[in-house]
PDB file of N, CA and C in Angstrom:
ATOM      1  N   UNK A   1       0.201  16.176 -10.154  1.00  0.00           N
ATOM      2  CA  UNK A   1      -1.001  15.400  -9.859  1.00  0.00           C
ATOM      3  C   UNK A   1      -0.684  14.294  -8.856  1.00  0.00           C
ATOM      4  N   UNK A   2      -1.547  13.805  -8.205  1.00  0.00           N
ATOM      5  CA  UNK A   2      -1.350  13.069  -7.261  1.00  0.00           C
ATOM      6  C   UNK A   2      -1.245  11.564  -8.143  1.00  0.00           C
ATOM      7  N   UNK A   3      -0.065  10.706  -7.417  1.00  0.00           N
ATOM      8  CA  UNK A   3      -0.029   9.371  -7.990  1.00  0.00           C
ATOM      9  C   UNK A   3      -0.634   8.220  -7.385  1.00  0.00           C
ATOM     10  N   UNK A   4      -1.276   7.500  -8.055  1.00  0.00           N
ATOM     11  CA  UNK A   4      -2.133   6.510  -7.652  1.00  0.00           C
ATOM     12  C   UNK A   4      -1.600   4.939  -7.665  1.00  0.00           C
ATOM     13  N   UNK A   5      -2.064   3.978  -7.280  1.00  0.00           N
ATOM     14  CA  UNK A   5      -1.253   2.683  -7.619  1.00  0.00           C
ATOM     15  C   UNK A   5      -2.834   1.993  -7.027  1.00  0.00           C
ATOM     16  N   UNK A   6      -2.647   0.753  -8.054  1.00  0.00           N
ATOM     17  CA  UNK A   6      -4.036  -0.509  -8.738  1.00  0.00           C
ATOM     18  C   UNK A   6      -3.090  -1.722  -7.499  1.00  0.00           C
ATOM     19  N   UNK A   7      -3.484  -2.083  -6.326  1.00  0.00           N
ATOM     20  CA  UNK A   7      -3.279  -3.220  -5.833  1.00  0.00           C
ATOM     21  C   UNK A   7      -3.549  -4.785  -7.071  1.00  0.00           C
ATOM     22  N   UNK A   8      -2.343  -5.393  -7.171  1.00  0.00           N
ATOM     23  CA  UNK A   8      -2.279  -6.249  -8.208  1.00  0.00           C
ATOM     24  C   UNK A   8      -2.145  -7.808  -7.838  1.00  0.00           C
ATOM     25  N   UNK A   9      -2.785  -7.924  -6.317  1.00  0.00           N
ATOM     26  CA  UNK A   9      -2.557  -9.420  -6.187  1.00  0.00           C
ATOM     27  C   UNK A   9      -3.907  -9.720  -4.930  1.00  0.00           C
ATOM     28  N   UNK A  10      -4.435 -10.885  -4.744  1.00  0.00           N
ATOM     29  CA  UNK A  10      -5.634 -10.631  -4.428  1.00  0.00           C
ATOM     30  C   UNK A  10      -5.491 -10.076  -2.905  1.00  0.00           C
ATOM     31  N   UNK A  11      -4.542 -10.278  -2.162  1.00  0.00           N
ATOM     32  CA  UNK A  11      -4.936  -9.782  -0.531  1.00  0.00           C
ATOM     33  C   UNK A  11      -3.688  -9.522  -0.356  1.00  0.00           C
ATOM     34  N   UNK A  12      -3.275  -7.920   0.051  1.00  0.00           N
ATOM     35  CA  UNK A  12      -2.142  -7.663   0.379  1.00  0.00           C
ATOM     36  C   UNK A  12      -2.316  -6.868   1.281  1.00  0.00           C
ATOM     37  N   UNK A  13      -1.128  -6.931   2.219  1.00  0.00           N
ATOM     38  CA  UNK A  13      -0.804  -6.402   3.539  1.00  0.00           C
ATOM     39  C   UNK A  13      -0.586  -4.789   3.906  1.00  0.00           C
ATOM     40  N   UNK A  14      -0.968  -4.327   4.993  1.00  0.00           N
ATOM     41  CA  UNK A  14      -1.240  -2.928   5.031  1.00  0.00           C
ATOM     42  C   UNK A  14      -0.259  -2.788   6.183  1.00  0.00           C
ATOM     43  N   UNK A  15       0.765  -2.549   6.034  1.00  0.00           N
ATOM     44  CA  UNK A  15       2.053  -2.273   7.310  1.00  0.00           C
ATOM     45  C   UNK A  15       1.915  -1.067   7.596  1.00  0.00           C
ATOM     46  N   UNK A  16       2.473  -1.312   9.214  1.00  0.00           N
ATOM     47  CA  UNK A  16       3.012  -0.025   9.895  1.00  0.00           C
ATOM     48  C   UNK A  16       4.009   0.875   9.425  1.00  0.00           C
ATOM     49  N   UNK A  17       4.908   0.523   8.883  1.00  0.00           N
ATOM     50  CA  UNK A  17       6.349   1.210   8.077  1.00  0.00           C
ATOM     51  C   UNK A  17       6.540   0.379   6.852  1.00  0.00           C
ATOM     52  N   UNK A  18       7.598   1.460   6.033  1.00  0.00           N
ATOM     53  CA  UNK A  18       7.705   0.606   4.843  1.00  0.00           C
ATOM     54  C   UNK A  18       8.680  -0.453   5.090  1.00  0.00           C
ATOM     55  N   UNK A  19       8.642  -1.833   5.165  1.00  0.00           N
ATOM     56  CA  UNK A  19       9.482  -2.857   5.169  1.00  0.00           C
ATOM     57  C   UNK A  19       8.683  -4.071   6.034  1.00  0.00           C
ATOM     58  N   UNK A  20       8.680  -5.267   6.038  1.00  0.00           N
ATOM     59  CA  UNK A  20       8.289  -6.516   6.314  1.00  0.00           C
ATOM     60  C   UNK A  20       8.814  -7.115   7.942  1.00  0.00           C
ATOM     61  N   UNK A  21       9.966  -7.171   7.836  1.00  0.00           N
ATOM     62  CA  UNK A  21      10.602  -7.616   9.658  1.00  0.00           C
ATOM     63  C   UNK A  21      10.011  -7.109  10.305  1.00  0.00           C
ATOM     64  N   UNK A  22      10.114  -5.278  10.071  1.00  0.00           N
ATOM     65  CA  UNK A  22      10.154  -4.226  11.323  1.00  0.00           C
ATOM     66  C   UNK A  22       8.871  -3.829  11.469  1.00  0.00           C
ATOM     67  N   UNK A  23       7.777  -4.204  10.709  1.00  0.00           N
ATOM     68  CA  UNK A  23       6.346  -3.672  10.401  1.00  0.00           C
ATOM     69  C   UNK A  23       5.315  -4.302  10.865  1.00  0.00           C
ATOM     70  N   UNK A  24       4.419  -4.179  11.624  1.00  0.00           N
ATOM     71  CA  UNK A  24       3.410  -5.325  11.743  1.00  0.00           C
ATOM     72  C   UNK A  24       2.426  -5.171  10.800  1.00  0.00           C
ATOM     73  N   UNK A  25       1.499  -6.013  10.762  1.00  0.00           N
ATOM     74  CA  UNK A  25       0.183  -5.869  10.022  1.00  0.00           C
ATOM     75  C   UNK A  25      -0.971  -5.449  10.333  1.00  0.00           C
ATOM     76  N   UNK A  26      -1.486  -3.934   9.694  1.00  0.00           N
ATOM     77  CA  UNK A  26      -2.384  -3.161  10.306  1.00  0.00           C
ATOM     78  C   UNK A  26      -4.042  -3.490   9.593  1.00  0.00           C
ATOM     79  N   UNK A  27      -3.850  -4.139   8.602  1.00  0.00           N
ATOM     80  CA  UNK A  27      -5.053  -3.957   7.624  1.00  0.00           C
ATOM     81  C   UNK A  27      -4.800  -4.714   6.431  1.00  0.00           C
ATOM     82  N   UNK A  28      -5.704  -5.351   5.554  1.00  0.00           N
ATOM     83  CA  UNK A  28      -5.642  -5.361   4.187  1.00  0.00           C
ATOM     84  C   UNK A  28      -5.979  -4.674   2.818  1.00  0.00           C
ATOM     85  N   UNK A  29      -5.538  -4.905   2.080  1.00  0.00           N
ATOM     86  CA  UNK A  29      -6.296  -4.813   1.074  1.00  0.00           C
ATOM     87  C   UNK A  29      -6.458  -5.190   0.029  1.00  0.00           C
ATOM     88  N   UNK A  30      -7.174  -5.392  -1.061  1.00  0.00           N
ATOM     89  CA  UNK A  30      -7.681  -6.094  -2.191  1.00  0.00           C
ATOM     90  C   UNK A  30      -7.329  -5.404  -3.679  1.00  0.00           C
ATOM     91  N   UNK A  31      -7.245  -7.368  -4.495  1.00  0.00           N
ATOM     92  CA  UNK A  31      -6.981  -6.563  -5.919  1.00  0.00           C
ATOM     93  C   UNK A  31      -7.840  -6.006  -6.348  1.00  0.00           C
ATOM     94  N   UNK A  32      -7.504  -5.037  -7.007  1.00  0.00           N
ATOM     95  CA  UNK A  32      -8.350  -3.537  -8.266  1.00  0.00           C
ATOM     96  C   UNK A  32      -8.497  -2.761  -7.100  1.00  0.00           C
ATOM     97  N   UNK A  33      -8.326  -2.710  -6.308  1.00  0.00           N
ATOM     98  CA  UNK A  33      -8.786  -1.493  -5.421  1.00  0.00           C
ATOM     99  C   UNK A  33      -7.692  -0.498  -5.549  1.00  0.00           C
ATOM    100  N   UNK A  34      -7.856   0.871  -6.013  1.00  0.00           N
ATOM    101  CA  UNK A  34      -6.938   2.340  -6.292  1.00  0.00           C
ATOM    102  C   UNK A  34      -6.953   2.939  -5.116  1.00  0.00           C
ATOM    103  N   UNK A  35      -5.623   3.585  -4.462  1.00  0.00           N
ATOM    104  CA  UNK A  35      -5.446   4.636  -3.706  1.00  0.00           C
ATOM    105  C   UNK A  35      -4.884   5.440  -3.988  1.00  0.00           C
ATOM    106  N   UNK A  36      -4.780   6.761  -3.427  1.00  0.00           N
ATOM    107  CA  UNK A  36      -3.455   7.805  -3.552  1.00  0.00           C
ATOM    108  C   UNK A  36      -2.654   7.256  -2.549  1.00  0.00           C
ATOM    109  N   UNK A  37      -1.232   7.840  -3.355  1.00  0.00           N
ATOM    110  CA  UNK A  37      -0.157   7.751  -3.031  1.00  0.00           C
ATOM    111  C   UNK A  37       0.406   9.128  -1.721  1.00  0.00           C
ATOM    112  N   UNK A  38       0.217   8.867  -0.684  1.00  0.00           N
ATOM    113  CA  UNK A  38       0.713  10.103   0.042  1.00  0.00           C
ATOM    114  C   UNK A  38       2.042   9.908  -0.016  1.00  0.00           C
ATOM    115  N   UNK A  39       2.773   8.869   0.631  1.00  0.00           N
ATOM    116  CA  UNK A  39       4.377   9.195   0.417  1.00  0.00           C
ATOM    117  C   UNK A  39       4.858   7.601  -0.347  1.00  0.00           C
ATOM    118  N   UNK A  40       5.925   7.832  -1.068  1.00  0.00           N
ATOM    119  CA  UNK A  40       6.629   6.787  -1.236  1.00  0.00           C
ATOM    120  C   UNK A  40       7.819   6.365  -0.757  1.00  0.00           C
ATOM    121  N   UNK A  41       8.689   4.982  -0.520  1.00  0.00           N
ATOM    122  CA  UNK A  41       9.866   5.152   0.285  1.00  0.00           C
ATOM    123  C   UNK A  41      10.128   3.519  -0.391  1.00  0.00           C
ATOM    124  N   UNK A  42      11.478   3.665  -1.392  1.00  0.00           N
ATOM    125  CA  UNK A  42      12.269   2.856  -1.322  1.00  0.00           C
ATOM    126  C   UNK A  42      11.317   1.543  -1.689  1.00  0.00           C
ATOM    127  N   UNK A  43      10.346   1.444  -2.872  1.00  0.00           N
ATOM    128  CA  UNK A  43       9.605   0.826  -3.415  1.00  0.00           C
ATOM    129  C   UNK A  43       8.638   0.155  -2.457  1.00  0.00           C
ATOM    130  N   UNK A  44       7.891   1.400  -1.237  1.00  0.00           N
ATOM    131  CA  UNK A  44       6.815   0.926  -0.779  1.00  0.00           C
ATOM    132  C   UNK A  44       5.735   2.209  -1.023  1.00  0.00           C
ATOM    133  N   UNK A  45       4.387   2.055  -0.662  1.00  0.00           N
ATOM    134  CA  UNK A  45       4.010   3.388  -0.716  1.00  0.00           C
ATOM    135  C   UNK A  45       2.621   3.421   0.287  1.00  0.00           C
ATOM    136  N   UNK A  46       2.889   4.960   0.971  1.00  0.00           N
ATOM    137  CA  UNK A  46       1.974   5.326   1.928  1.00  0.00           C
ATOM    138  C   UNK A  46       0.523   5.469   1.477  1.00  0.00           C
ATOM    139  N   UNK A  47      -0.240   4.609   1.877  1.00  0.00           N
ATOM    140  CA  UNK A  47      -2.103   4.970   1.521  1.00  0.00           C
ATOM    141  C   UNK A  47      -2.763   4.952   2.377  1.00  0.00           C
ATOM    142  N   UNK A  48      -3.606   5.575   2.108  1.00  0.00           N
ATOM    143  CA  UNK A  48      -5.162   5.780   3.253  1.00  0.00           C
ATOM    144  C   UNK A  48      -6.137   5.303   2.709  1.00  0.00           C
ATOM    145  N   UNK A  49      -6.987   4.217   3.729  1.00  0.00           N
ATOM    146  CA  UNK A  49      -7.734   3.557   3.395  1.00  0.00           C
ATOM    147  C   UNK A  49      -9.158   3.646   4.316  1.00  0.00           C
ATOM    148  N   UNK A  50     -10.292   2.848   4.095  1.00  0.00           N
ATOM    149  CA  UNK A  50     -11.309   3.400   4.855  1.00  0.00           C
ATOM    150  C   UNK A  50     -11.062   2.992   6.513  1.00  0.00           C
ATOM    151  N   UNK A  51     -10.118   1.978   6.654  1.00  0.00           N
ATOM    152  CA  UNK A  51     -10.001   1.636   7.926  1.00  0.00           C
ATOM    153  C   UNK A  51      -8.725   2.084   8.512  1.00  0.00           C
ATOM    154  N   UNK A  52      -7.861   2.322   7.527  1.00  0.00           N
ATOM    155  CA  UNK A  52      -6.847   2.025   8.066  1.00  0.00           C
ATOM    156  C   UNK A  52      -5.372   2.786   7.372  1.00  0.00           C
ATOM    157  N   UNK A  53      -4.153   3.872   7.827  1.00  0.00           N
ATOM    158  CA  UNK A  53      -3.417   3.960   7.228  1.00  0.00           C
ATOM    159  C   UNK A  53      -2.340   2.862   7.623  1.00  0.00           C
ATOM    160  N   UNK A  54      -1.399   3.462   5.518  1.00  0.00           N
ATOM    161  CA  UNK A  54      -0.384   2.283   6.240  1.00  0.00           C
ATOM    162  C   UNK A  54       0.382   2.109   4.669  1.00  0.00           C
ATOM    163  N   UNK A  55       1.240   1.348   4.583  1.00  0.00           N
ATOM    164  CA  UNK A  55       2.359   1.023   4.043  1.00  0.00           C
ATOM    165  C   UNK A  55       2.238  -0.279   3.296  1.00  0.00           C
ATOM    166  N   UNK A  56       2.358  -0.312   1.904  1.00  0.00           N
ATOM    167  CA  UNK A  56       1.645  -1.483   1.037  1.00  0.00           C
ATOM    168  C   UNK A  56       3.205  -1.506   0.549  1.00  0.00           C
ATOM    169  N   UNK A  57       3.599  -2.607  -0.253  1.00  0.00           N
ATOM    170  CA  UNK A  57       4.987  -3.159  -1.186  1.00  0.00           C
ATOM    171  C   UNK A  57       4.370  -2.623  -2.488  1.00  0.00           C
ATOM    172  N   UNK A  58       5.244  -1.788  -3.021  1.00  0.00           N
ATOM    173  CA  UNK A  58       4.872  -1.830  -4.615  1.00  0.00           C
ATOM    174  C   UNK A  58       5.182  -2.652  -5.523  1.00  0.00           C
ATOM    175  N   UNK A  59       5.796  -4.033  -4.950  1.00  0.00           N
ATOM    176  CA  UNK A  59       6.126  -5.275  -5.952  1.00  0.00           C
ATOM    177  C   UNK A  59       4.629  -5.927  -5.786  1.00  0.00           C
ATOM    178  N   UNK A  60       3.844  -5.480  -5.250  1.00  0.00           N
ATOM    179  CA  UNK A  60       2.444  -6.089  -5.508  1.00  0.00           C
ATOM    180  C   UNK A  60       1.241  -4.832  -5.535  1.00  0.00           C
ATOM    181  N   UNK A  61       1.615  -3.940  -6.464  1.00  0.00           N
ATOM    182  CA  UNK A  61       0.862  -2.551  -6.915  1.00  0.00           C
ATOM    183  C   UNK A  61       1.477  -1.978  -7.941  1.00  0.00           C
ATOM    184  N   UNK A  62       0.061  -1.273  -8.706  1.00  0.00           N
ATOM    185  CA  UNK A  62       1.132  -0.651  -9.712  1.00  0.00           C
ATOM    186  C   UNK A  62       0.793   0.392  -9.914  1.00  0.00           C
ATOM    187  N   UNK A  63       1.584   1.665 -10.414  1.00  0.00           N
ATOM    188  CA  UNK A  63       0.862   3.088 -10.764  1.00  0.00           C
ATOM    189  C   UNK A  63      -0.424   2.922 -12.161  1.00  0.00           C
ATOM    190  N   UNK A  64      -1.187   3.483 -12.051  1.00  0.00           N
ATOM    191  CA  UNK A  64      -2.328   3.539 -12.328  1.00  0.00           C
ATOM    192  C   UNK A  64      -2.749   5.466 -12.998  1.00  0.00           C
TER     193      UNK A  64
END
């Protein structure tokens, strides 16, 4: 089944790649809002959103 993750802090960042230095900021998104998980990497994870793909921290998301 596909894995999902609950954004858990009120405005978090929607990166280009998984990691912070090397990533810019493509988008946000908001707490309670659920996505699928397309890929994961090294405690970040790939989602698609209505605006925007991209790369969220899973220290501020949780599986759902």
């Amino acid at each position: 089944t596909q894995m999902k993750v609950e954004v858990t802090t009120d405005s978090l960042r929607v990166r280009t790649g998984p990691g912070v230095d090397d990533f810019k900021q493509v988008g946000s998104v908001t707490k309670g809002e659920v996505f699928d998980v397309i890929q994961a990497y090294d405690g970040w994870y790939f989602i698609e959103t209505d605006g925007v793909d991209g790369w969220i921290s899973g220290e501020y998301a949780k599986e759902v």
